[in-house]
C-alpha atoms as a PDB file:
ATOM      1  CA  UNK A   1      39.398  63.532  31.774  1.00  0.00           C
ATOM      2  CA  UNK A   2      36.576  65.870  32.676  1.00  0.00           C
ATOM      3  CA  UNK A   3      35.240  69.051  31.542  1.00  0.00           C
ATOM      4  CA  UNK A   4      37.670  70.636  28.481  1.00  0.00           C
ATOM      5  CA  UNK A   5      39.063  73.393  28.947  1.00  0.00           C
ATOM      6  CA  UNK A   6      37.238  75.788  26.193  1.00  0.00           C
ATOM      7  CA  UNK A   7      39.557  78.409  23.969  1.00  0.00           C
ATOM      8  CA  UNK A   8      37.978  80.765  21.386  1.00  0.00           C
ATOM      9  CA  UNK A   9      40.925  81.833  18.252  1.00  0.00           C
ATOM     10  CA  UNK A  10      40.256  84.263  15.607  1.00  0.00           C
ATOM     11  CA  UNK A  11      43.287  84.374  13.853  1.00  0.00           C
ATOM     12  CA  UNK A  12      45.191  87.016  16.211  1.00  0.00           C
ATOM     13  CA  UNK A  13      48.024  87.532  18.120  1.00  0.00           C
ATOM     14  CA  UNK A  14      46.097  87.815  21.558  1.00  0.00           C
ATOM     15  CA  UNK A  15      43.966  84.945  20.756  1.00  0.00           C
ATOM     16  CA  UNK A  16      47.180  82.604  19.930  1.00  0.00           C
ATOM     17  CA  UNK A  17      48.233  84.029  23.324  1.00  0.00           C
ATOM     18  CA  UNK A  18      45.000  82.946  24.813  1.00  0.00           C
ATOM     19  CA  UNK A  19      45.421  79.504  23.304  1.00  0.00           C
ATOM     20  CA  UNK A  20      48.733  79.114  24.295  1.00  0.00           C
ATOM     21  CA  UNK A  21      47.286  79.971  27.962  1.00  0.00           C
ATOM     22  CA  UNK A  22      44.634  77.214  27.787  1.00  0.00           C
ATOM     23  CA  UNK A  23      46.993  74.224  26.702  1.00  0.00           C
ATOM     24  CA  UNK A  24      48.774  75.153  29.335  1.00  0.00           C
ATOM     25  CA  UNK A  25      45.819  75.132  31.770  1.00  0.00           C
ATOM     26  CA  UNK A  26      44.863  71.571  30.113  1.00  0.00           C
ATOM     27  CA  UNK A  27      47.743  70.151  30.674  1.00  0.00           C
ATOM     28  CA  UNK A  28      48.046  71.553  34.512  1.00  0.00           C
ATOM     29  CA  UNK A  29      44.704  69.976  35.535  1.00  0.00           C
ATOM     30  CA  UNK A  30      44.457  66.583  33.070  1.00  0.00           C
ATOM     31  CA  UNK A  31      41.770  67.873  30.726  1.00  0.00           C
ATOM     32  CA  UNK A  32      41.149  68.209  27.167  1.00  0.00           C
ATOM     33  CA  UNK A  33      41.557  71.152  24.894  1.00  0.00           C
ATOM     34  CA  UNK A  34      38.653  72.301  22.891  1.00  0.00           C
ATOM     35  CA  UNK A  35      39.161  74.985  20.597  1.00  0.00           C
ATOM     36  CA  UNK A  36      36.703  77.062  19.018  1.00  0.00           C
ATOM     37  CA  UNK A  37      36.271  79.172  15.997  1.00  0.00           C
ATOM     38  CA  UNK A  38      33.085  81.647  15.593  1.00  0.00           C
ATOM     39  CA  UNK A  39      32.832  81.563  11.462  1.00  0.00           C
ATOM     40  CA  UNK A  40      31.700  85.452  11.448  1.00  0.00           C
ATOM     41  CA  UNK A  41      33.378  85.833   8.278  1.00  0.00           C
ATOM     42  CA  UNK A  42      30.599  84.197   5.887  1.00  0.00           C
ATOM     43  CA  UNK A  43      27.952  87.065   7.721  1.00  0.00           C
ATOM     44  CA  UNK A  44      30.216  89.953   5.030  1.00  0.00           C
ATOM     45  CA  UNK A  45      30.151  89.483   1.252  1.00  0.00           C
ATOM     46  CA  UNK A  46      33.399  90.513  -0.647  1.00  0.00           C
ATOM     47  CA  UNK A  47      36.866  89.653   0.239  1.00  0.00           C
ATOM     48  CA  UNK A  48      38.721  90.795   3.193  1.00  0.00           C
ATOM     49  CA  UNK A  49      41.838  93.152   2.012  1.00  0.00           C
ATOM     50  CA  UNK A  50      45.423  91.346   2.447  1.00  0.00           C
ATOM     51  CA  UNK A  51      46.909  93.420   4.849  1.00  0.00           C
ATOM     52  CA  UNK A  52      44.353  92.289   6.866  1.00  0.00           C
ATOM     53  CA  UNK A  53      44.831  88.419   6.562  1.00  0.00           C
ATOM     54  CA  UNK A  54      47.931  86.258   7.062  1.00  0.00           C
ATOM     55  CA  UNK A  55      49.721  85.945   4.003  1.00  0.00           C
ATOM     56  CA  UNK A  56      46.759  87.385   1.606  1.00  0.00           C
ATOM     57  CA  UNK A  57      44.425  84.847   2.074  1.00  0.00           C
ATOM     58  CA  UNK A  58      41.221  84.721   1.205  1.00  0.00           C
ATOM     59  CA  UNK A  59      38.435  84.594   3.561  1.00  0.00           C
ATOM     60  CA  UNK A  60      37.862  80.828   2.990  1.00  0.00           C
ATOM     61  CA  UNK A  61      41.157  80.301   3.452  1.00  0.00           C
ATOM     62  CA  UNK A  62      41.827  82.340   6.618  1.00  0.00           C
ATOM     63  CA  UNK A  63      38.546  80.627   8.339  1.00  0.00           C
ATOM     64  CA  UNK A  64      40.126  76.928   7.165  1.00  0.00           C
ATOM     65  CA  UNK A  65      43.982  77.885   7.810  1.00  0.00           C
ATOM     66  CA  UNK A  66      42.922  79.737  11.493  1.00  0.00           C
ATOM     67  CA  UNK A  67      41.266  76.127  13.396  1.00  0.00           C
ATOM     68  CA  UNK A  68      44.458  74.270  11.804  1.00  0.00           C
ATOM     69  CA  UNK A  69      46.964  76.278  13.029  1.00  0.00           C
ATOM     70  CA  UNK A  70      45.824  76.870  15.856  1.00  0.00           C
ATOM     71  CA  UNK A  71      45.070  72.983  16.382  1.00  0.00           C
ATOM     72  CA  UNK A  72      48.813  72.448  15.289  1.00  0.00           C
ATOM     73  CA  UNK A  73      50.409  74.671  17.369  1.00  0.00           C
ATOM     74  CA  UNK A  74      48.321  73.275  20.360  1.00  0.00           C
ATOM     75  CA  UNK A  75      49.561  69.874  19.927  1.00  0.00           C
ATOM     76  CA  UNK A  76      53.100  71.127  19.016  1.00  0.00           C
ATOM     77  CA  UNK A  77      53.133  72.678  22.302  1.00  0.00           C
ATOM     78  CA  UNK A  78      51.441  70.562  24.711  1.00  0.00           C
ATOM     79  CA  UNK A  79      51.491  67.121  23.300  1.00  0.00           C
ATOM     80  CA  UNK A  80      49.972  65.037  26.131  1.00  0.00           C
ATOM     81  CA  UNK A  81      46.755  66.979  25.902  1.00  0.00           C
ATOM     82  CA  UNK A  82      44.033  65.986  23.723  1.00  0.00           C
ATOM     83  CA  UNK A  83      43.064  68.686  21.126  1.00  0.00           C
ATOM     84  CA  UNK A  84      39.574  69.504  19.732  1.00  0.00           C
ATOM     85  CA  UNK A  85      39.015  71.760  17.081  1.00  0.00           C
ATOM     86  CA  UNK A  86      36.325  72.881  15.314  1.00  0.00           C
ATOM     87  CA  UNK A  87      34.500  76.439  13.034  1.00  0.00           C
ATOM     88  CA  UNK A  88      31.305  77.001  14.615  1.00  0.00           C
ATOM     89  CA  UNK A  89      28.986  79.642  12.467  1.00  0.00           C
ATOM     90  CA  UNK A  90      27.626  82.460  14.511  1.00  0.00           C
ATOM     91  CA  UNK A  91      28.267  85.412  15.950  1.00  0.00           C
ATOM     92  CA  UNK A  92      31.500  85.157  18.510  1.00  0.00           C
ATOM     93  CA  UNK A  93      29.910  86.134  21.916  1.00  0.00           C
ATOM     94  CA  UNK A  94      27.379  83.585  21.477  1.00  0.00           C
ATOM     95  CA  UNK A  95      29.623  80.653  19.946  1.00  0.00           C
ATOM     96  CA  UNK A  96      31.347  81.551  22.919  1.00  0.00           C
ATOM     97  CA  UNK A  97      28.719  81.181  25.405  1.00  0.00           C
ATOM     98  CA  UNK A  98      27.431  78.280  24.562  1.00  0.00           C
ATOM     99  CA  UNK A  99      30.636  76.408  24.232  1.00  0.00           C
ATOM    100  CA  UNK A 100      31.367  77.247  27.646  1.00  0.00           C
ATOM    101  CA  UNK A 101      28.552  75.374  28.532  1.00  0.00           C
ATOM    102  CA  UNK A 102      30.188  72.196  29.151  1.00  0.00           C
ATOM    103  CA  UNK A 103      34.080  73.468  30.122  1.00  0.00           C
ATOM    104  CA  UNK A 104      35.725  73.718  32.757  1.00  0.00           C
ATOM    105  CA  UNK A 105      37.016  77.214  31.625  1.00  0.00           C
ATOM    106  CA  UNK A 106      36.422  79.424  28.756  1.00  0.00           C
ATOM    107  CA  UNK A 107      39.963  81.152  27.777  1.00  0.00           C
ATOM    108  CA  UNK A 108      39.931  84.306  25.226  1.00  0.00           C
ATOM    109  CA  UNK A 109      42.143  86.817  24.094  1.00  0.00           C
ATOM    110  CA  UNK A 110      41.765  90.535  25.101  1.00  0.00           C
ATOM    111  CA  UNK A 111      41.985  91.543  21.689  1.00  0.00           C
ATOM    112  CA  UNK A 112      41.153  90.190  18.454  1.00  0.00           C
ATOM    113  CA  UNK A 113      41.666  90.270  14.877  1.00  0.00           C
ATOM    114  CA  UNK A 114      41.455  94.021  13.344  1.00  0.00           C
ATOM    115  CA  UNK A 115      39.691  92.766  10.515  1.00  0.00           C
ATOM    116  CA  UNK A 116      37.249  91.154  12.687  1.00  0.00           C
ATOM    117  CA  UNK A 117      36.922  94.219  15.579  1.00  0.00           C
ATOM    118  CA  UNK A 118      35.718  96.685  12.486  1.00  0.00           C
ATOM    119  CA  UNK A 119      32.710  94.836  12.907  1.00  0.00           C
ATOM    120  CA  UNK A 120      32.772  93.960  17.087  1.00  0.00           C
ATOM    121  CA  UNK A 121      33.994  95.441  19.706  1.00  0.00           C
ATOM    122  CA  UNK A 122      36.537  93.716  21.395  1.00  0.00           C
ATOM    123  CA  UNK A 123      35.693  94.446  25.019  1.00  0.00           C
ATOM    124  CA  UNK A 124      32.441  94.304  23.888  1.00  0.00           C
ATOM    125  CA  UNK A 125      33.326  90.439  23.345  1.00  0.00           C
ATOM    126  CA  UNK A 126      34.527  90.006  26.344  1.00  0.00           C
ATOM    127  CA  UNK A 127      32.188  91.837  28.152  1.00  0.00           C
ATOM    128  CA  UNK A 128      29.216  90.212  26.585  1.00  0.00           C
ATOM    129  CA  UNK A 129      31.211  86.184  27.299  1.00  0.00           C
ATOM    130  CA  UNK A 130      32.119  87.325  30.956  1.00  0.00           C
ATOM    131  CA  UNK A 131      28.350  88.520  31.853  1.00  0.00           C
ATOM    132  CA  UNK A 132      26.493  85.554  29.882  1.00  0.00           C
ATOM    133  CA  UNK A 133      28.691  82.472  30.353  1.00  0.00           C
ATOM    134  CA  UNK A 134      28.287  79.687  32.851  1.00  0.00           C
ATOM    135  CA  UNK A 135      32.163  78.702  33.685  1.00  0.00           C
ATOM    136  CA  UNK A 136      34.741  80.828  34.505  1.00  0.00           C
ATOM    137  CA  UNK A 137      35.996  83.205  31.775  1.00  0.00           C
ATOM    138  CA  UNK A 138      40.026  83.725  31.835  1.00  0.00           C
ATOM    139  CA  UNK A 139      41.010  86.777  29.310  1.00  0.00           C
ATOM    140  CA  UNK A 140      44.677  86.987  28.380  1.00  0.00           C
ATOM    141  CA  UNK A 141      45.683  90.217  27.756  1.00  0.00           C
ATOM    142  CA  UNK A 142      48.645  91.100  25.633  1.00  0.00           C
ATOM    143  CA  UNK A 143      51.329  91.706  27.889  1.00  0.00           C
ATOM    144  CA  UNK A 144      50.803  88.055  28.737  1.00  0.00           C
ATOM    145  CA  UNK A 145      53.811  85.908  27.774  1.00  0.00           C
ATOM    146  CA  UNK A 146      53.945  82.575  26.343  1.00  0.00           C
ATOM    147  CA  UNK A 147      54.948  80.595  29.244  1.00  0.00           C
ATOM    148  CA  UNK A 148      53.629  81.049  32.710  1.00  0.00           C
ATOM    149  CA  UNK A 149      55.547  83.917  34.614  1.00  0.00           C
ATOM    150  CA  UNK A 150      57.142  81.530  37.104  1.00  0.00           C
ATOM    151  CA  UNK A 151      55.662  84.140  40.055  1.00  0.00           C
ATOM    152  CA  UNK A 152      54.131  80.746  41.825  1.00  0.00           C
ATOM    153  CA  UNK A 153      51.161  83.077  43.284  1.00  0.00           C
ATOM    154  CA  UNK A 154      47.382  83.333  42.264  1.00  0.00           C
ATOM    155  CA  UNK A 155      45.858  87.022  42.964  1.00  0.00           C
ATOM    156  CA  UNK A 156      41.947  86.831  44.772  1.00  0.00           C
ATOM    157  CA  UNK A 157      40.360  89.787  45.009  1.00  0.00           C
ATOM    158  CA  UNK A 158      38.012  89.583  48.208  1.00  0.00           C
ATOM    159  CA  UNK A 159      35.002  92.409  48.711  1.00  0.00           C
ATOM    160  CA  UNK A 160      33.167  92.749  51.157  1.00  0.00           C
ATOM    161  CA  UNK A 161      30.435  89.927  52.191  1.00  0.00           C
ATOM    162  CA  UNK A 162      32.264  87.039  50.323  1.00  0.00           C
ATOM    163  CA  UNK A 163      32.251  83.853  52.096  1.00  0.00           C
ATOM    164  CA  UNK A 164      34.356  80.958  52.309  1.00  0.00           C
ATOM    165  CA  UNK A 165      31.892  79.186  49.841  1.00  0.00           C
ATOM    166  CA  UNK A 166      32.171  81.790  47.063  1.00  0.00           C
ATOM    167  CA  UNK A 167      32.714  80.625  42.780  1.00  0.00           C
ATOM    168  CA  UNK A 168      35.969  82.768  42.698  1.00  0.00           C
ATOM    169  CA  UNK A 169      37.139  81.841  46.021  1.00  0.00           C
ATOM    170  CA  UNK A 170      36.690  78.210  45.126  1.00  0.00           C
ATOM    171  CA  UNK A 171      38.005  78.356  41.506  1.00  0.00           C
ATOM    172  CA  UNK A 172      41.045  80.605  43.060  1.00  0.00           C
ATOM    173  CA  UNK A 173      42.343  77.656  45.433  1.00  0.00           C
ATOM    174  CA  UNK A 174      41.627  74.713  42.803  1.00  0.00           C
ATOM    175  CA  UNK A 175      44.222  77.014  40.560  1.00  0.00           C
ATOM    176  CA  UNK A 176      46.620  77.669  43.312  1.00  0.00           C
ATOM    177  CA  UNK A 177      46.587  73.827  44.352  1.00  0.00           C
ATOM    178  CA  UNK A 178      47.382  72.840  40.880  1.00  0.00           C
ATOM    179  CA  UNK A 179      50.080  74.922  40.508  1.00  0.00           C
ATOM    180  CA  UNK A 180      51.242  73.953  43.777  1.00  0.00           C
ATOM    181  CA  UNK A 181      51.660  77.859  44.738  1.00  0.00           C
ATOM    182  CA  UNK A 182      51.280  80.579  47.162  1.00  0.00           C
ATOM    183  CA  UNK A 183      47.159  82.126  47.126  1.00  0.00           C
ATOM    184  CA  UNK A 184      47.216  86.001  47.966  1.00  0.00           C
ATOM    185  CA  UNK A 185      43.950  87.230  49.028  1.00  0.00           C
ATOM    186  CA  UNK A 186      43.607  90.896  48.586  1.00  0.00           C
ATOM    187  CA  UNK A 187      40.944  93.057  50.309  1.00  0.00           C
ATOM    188  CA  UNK A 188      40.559  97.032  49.453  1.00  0.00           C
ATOM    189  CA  UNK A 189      39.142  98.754  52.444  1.00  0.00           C
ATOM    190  CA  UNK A 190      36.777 101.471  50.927  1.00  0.00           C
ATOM    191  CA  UNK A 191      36.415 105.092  52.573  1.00  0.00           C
ATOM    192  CA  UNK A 192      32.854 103.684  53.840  1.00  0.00           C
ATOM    193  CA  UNK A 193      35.177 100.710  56.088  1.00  0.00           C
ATOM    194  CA  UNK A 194      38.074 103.628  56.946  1.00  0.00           C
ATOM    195  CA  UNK A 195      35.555 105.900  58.211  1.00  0.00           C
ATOM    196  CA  UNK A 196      34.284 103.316  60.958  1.00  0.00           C
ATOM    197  CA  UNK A 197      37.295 101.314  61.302  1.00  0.00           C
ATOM    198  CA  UNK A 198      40.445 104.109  60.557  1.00  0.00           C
ATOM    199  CA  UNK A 199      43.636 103.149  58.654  1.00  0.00           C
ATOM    200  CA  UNK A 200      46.324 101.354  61.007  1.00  0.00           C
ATOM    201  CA  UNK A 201      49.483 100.879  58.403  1.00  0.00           C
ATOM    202  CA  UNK A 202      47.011  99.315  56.111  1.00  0.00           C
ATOM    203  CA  UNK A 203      44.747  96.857  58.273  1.00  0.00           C
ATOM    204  CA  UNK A 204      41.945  96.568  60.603  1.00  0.00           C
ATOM    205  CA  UNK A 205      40.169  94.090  62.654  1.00  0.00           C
ATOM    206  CA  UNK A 206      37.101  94.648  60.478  1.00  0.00           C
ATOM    207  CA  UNK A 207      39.168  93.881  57.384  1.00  0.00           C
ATOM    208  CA  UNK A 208      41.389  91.149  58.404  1.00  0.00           C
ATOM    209  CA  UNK A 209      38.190  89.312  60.054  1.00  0.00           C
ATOM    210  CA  UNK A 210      36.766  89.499  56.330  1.00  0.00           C
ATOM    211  CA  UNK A 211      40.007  88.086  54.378  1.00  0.00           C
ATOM    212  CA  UNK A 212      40.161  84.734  57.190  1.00  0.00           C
ATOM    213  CA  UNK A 213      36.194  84.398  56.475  1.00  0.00           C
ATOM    214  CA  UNK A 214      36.500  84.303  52.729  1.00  0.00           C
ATOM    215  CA  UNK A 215      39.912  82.170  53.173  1.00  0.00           C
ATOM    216  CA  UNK A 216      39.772  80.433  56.094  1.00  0.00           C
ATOM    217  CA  UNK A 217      43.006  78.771  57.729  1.00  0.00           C
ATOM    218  CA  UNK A 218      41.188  75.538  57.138  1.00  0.00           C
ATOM    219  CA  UNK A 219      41.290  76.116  53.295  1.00  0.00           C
ATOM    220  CA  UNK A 220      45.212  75.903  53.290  1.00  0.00           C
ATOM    221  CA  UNK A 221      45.144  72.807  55.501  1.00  0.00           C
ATOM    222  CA  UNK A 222      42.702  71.394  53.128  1.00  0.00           C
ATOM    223  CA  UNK A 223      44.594  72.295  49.872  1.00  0.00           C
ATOM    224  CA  UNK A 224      48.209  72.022  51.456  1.00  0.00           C
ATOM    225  CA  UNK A 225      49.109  75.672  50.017  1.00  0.00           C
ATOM    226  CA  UNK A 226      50.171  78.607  51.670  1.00  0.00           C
ATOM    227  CA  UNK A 227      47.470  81.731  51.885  1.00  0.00           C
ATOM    228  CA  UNK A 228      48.594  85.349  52.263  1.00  0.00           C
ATOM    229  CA  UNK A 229      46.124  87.890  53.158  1.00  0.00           C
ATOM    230  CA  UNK A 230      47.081  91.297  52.270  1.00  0.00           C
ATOM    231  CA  UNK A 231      44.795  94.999  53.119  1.00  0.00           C
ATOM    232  CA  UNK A 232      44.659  97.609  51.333  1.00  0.00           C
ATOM    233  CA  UNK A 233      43.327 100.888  51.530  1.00  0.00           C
ATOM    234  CA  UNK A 234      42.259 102.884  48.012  1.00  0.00           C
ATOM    235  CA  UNK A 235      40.784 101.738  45.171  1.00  0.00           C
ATOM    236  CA  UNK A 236      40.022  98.268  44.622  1.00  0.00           C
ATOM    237  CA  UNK A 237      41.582  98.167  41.148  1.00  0.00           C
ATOM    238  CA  UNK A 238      44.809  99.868  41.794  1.00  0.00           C
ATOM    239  CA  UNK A 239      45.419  97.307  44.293  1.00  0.00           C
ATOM    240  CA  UNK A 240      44.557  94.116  42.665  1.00  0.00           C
ATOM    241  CA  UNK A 241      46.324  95.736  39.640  1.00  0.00           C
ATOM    242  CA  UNK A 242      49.335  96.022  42.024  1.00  0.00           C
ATOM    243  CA  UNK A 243      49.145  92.696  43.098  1.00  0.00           C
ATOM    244  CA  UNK A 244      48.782  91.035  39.649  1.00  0.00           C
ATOM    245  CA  UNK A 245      51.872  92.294  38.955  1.00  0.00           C
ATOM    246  CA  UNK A 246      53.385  89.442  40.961  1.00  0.00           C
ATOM    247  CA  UNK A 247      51.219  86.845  39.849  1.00  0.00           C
ATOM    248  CA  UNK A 248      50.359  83.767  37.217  1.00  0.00           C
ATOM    249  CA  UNK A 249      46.780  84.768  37.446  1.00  0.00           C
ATOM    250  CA  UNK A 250      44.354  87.094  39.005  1.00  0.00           C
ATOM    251  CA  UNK A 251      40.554  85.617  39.907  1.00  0.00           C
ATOM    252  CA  UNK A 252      37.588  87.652  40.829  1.00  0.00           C
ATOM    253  CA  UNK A 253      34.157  87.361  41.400  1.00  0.00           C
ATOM    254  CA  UNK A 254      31.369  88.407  39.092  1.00  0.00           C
ATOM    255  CA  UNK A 255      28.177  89.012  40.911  1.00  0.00           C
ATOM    256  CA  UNK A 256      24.383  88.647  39.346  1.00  0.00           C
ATOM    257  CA  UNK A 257      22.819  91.985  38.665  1.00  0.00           C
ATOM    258  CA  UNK A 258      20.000  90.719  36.441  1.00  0.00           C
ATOM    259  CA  UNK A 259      18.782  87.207  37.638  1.00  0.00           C
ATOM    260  CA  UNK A 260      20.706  84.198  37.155  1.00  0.00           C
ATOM    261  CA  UNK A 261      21.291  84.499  33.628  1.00  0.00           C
ATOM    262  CA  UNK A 262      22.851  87.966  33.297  1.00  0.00           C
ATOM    263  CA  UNK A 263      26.069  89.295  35.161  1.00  0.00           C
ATOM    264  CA  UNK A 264      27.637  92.971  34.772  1.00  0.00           C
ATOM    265  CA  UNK A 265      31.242  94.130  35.244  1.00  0.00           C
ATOM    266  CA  UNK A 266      31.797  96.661  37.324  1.00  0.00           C
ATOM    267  CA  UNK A 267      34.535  98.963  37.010  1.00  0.00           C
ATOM    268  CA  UNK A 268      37.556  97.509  38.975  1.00  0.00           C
ATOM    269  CA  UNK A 269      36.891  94.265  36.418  1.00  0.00           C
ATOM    270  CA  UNK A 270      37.056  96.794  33.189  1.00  0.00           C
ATOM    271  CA  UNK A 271      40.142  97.810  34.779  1.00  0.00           C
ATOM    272  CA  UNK A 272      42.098  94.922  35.992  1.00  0.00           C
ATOM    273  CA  UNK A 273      40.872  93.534  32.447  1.00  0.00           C
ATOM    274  CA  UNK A 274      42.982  96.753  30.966  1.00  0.00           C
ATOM    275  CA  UNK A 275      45.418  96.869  32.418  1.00  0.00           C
ATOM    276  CA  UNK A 276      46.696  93.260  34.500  1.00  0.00           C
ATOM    277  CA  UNK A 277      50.150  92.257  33.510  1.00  0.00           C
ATOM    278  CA  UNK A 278      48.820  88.433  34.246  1.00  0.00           C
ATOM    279  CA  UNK A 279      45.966  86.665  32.909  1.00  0.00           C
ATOM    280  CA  UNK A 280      42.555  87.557  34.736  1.00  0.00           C
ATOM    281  CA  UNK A 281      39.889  84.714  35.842  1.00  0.00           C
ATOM    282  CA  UNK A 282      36.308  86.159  36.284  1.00  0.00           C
ATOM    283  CA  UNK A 283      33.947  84.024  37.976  1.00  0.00           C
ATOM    284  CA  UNK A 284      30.290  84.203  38.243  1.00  0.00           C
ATOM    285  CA  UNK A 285      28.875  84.108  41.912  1.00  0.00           C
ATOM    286  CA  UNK A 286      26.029  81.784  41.063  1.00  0.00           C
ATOM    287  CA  UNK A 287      21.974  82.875  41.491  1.00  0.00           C
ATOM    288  CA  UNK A 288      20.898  80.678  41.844  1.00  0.00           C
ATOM    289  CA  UNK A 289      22.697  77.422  42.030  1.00  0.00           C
ATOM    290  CA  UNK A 290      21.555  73.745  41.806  1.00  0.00           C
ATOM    291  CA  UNK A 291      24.542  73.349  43.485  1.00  0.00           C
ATOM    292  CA  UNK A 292      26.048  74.070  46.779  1.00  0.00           C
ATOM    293  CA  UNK A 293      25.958  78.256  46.833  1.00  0.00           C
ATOM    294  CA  UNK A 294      29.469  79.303  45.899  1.00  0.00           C
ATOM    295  CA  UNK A 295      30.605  76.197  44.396  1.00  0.00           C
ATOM    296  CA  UNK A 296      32.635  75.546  41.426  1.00  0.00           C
ATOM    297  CA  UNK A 297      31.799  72.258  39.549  1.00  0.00           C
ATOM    298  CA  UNK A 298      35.142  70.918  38.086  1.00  0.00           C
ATOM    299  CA  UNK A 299      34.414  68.124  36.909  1.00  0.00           C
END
């Protein structure tokens, strides 16, 4: 069945929306579910106030009832996937990390339980998973809804110097194939490529040479979808923010900043992370790889 497909739960709305997110994915590409519980809550002494737990539960309680619901209402909703759940102590980012090790994709929720949050930051969990992990990170954010949007489009956000090898350009067709749907590519012309290359309703030469580089026509033959290339000049994030908008899912590359172990988001990711009405995919543009440069291992 391959690589599972990696979901980390706390308890909270957005992370039940997360999980929901990842059975889905599991059952899309044949894989297993693996879910995953970071067991902060034995790192604070004293109980955790009601309000702040579902149905007054204790701590012990909330860490044993959070892993079986959210086991139950995996199975309950995808039933032909295989579920694996288990508490893992540590602190979440790390839990995190290293159980993406091994998956195919590691799925979270934008935000996460206030009780939890008055002792992490949530972006800064997401932040910290998206810069350190291995696989591709997928945040749901909470305008998500349950089911997929029915849009039957994935979003890839192409910059400048990305090649037809590139992680998220990779990961962004496997996704589009599976879903058997449309693949937008979406390239923001900054005011560096206007000033050499000036607007013409939207598109250049330049630009559109870029796009069919990163997404060749041979990539549709290969994958049997259709690929849309779309320019746009402005800010990178308004316009992938724009585009999400009609999309299942939005993908974009992560490069290194700090060797091959450390990533950073820039700010079109903080943004799109904000404020995308779909679930975003950020994928790390490997430095190095043992593998083909660009590549995304799903097996």
């Amino acid at each position: 069945m391959g690589k599972p497909v990696t979901v980390g739960v706390d308890g909270s709305a957005s992370s039940m929306r997360a999980l929901d997110w990842a059975a889905d994915e599991a059952a899309l590409h044949g894989r297993p579910l693996r879910i995953v519980h970071a067991s902060v809550w034995e790192r604070f002494e004293g109980a955790t106030p009601a309000e702040d737990l579902p149905d007054g539960r204790t701590e012990t309680a909330a860490l044993e009832g959070i892993i079986t619901d959210a086991e139950t209402r995996a199975r309950e909703r995808r039933p032909e996937v295989r579920v694996d759940a288990e508490v893992v102590p540590g602190e979440p980012i790390d839990v995190l990390v290293r159980a993406g090790e091994d998956a195919f994709a590691l799925v979270v929720g934008h935000r996460g339980h206030r009780a939890l949050m008055r002792h992490l930051s949530t972006g800064s969990v997401v932040s910290g998973v998206a810069e350190r992990a291995w696989c591709p990170v997928v945040v749901v954010g909470g305008s998500t809804p349950g089911r997929p949007s029915g849009h039957r489009q994935v979003v890839l956000g192409v910059g400048e110097g990305t090649d037809a090898g590139a992680a998220h350009v990779a990961f962004a067709l496997h996704e589009a194939q599976a879903r058997d749907c449309d693949l937008m590519a979406v390239h923001a012309r900054s005011r560096r490529e206007t000033r050499h290359d000036p607007p013409d309703l939207g598109s250049s030469p330049a630009a559109d040479t870029l796009l069919s580089t990163a997404v060749p026509d041979r990539a549709a033959a290969e994958s049997g979808i259709t690929i849309l290339r779309q320019v746009v000049d402005g800010p990178a994030h308004h316009a992938l923010t724009q585009a999400a908008h009609n999309a299942d899912l939005l993908v974009l590359g992560v490069r290194h900043r700090h060797g091959p172990v450390r990533r950073e988001l820039g700010p079109t990711h903080h943004t799109a992370l904000r404020h995308s009405p779909c679930p975003v995919a950020l994928v790390g543009v490997p430095w190095p790889s043992p593998r083909r440069p660009g590549t995304v291992d799903v097996g």
